[in-house]
C-alpha atoms as a PDB file:
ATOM      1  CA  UNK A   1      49.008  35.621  28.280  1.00  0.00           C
ATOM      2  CA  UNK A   2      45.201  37.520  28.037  1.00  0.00           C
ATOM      3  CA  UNK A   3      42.890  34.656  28.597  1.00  0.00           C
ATOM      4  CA  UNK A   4      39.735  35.175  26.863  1.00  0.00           C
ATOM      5  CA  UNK A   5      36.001  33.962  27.265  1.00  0.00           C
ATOM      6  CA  UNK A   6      34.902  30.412  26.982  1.00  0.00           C
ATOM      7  CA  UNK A   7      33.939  29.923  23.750  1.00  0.00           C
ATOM      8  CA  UNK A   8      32.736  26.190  23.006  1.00  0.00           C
ATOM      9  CA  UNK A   9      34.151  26.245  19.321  1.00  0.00           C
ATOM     10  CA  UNK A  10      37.611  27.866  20.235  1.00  0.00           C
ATOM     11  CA  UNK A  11      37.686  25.219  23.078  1.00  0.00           C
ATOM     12  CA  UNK A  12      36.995  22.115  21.000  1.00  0.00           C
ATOM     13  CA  UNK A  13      39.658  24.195  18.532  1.00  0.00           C
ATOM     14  CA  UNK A  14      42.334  24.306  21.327  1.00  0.00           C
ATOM     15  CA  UNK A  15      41.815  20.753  22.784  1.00  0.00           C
ATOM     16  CA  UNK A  16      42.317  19.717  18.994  1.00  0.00           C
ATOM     17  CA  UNK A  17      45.325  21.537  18.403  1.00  0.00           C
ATOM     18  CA  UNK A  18      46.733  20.063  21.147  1.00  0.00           C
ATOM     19  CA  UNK A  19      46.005  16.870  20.307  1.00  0.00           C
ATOM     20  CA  UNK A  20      47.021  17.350  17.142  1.00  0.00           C
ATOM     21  CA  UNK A  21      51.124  17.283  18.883  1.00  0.00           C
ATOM     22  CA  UNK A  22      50.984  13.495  19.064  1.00  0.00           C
ATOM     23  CA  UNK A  23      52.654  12.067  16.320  1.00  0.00           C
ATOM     24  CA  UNK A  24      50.513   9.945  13.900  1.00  0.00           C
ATOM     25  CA  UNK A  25      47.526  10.834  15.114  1.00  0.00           C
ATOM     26  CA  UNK A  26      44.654  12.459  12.798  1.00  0.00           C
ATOM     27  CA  UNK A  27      42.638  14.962  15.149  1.00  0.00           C
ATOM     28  CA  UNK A  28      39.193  16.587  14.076  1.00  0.00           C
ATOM     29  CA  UNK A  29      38.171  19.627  16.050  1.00  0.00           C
ATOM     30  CA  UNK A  30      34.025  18.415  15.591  1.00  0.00           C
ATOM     31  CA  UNK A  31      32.693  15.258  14.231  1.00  0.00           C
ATOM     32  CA  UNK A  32      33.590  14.737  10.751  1.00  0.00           C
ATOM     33  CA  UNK A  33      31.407  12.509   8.249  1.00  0.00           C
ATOM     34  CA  UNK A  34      34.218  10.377   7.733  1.00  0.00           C
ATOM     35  CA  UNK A  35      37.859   8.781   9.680  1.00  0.00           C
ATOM     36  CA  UNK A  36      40.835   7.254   8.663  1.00  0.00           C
ATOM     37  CA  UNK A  37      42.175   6.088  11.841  1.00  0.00           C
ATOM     38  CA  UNK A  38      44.049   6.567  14.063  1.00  0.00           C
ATOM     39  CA  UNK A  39      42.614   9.497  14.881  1.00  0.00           C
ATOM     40  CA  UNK A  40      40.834  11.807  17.785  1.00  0.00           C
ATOM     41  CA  UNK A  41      37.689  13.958  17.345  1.00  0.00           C
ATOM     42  CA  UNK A  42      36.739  16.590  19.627  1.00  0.00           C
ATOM     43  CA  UNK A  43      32.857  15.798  20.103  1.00  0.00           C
ATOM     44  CA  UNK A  44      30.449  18.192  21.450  1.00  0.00           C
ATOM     45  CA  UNK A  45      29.676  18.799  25.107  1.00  0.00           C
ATOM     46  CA  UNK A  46      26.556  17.426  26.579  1.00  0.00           C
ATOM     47  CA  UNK A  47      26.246  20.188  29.183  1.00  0.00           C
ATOM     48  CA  UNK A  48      27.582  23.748  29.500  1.00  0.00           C
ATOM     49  CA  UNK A  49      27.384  25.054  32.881  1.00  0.00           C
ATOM     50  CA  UNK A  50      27.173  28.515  32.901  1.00  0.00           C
ATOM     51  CA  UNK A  51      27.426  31.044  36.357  1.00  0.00           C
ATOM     52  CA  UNK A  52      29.967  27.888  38.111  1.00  0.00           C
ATOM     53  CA  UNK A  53      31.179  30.821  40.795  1.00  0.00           C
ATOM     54  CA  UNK A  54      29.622  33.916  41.833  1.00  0.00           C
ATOM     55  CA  UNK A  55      29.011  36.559  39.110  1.00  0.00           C
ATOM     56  CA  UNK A  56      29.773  34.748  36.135  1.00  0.00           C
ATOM     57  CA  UNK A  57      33.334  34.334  37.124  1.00  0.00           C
ATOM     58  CA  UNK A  58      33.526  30.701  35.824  1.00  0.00           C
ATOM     59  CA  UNK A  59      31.835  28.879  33.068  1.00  0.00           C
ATOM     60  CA  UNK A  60      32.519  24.675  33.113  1.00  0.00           C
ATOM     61  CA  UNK A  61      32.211  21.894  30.580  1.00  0.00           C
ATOM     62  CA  UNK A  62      32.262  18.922  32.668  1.00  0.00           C
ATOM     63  CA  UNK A  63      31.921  16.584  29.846  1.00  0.00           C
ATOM     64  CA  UNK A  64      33.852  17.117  26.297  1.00  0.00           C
ATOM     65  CA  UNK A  65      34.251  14.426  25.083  1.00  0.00           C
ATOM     66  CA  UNK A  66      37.363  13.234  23.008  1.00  0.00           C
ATOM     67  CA  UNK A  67      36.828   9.979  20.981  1.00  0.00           C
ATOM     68  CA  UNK A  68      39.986   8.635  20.049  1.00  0.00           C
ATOM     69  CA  UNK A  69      38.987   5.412  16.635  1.00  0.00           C
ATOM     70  CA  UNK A  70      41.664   2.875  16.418  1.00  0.00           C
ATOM     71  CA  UNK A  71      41.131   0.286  14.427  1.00  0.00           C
ATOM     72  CA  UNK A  72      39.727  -3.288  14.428  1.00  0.00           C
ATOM     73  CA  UNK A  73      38.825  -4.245  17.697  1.00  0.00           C
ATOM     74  CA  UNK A  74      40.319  -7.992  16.863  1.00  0.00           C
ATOM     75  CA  UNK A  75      43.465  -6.733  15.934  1.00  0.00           C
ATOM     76  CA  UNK A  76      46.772  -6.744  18.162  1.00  0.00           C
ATOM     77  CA  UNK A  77      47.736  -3.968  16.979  1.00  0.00           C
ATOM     78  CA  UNK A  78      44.728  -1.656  18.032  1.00  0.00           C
ATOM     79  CA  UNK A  79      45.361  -3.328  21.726  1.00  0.00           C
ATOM     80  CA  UNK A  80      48.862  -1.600  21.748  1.00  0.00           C
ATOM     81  CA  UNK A  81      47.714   1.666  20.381  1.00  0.00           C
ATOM     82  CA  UNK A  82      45.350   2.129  22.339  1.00  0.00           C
ATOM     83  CA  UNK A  83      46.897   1.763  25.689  1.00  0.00           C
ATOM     84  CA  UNK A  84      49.662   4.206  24.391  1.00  0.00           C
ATOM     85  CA  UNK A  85      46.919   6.867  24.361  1.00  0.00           C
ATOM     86  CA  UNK A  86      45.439   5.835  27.657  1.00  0.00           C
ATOM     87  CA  UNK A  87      48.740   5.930  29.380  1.00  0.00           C
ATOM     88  CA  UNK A  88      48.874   8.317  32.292  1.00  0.00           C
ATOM     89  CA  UNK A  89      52.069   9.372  30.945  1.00  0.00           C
ATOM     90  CA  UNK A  90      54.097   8.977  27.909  1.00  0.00           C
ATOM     91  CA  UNK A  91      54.263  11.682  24.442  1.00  0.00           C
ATOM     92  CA  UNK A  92      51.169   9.703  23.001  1.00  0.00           C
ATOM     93  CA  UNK A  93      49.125   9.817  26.401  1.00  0.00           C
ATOM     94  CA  UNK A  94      46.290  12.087  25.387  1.00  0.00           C
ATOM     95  CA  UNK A  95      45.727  12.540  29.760  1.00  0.00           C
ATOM     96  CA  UNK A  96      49.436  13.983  29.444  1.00  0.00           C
ATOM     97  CA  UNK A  97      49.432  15.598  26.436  1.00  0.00           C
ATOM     98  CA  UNK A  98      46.338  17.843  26.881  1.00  0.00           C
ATOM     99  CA  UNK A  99      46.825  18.739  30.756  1.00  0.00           C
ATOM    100  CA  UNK A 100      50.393  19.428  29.917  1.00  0.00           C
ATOM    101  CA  UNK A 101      49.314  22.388  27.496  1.00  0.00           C
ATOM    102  CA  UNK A 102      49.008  26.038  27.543  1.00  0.00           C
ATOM    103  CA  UNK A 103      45.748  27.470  26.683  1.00  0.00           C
ATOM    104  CA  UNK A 104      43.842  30.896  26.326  1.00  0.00           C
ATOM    105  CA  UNK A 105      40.416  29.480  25.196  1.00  0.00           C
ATOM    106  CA  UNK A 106      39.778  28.169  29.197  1.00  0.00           C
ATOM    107  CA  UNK A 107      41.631  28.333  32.046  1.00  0.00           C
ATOM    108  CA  UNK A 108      41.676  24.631  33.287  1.00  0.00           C
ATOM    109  CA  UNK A 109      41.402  21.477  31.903  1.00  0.00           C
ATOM    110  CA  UNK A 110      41.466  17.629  33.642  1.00  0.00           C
ATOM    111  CA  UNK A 111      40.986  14.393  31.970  1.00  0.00           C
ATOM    112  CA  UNK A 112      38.395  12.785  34.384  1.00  0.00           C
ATOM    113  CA  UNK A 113      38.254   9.404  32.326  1.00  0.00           C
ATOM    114  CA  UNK A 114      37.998   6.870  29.849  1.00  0.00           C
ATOM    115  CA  UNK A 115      35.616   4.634  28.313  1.00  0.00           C
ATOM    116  CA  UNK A 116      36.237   1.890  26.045  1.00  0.00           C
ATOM    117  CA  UNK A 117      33.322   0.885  22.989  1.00  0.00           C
ATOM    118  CA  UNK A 118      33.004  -0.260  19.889  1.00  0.00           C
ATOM    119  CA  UNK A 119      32.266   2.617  17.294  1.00  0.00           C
ATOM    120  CA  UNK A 120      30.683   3.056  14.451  1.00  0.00           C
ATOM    121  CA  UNK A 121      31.238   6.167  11.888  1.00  0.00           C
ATOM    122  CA  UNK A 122      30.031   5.852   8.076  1.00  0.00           C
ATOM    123  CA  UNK A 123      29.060   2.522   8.878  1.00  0.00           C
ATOM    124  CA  UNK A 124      32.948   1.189   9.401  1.00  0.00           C
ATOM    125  CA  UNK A 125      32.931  -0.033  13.568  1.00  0.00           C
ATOM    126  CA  UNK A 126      36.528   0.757  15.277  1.00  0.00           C
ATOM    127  CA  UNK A 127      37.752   0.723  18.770  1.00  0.00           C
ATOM    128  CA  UNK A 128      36.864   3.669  20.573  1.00  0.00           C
ATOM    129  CA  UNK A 129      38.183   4.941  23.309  1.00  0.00           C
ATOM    130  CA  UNK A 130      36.208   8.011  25.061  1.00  0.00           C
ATOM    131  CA  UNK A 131      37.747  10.520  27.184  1.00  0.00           C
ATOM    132  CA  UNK A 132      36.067  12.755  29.126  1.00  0.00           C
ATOM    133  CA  UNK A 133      37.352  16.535  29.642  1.00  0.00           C
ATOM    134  CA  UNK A 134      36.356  18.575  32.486  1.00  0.00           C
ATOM    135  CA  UNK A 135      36.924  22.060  31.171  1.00  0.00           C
ATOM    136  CA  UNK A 136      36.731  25.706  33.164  1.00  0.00           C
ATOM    137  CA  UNK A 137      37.342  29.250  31.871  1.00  0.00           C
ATOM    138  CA  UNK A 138      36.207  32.818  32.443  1.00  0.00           C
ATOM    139  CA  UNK A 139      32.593  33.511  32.027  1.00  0.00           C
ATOM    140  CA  UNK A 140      31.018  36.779  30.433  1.00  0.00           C
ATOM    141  CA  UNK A 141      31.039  39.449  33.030  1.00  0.00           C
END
């Protein structure tokens, strides 16, 4: 498989497509104005790194972030989702589910961590869980 460039759109495409393999999940490849939850959107990094090795033979995201809206946060029910997507293992956990796949738009990928908040989008708060990606892929040569 040709591995390509990092791109930050085709990697916040890729990381949301597979996502997008967990059942009953709704996954938005960038913040959307609106979410019905469940659901996981691929955020924007805070910091591209470009030049990581010598000659621009690796570019690194150290921080894409991955917000994954529940529901309420006083409800059961968003307890148990939840930890189904913070599993270390398991077909919902997003750690195994995205470090599992195959990918062109990077070359590595590692789920460093998770955050738990409460988070508001169009005004509606849900419980958020945050996970952080540390991406790496081929830089321009």
């Amino acid at each position: 498989m040709e591995r390509s460039l990092m791109d930050v759109g085709a990697v916040m495409q890729a990381v949301a497509d597979r996502i997008d393999t967990i059942d009953n999940l709704r996954v938005y490849a960038y913040p959307p104005d609106t979410v019905n939850p469940p659901a996981a959107v691929v955020s924007y990094p805070a910091e591209y790194e470009f030049d990581a090795t010598y000659g621009r033979g690796m570019d690194r995201i150290s921080d894409l972030p991955v917000v994954v809206l529940i529901g309420k946060v006083s409800d059961r029910t968003s307890r148990d989702k939840v930890a189904q997507y913070v599993n270390g293992t398991g077909t919902a956990s997003l750690k195994a589910v995205i470090e599992s796949g195959t990918y062109t738009a990077f070359d590595t990928v590692r789920v460093a961590s998770v955050s738990f908040d409460i988070i508001a989008v169009a005004g509606v708060e849900y419980l958020g869980a945050t996970f952080i990606l540390d991406i790496a892929g081929q830089g321009e040569v």
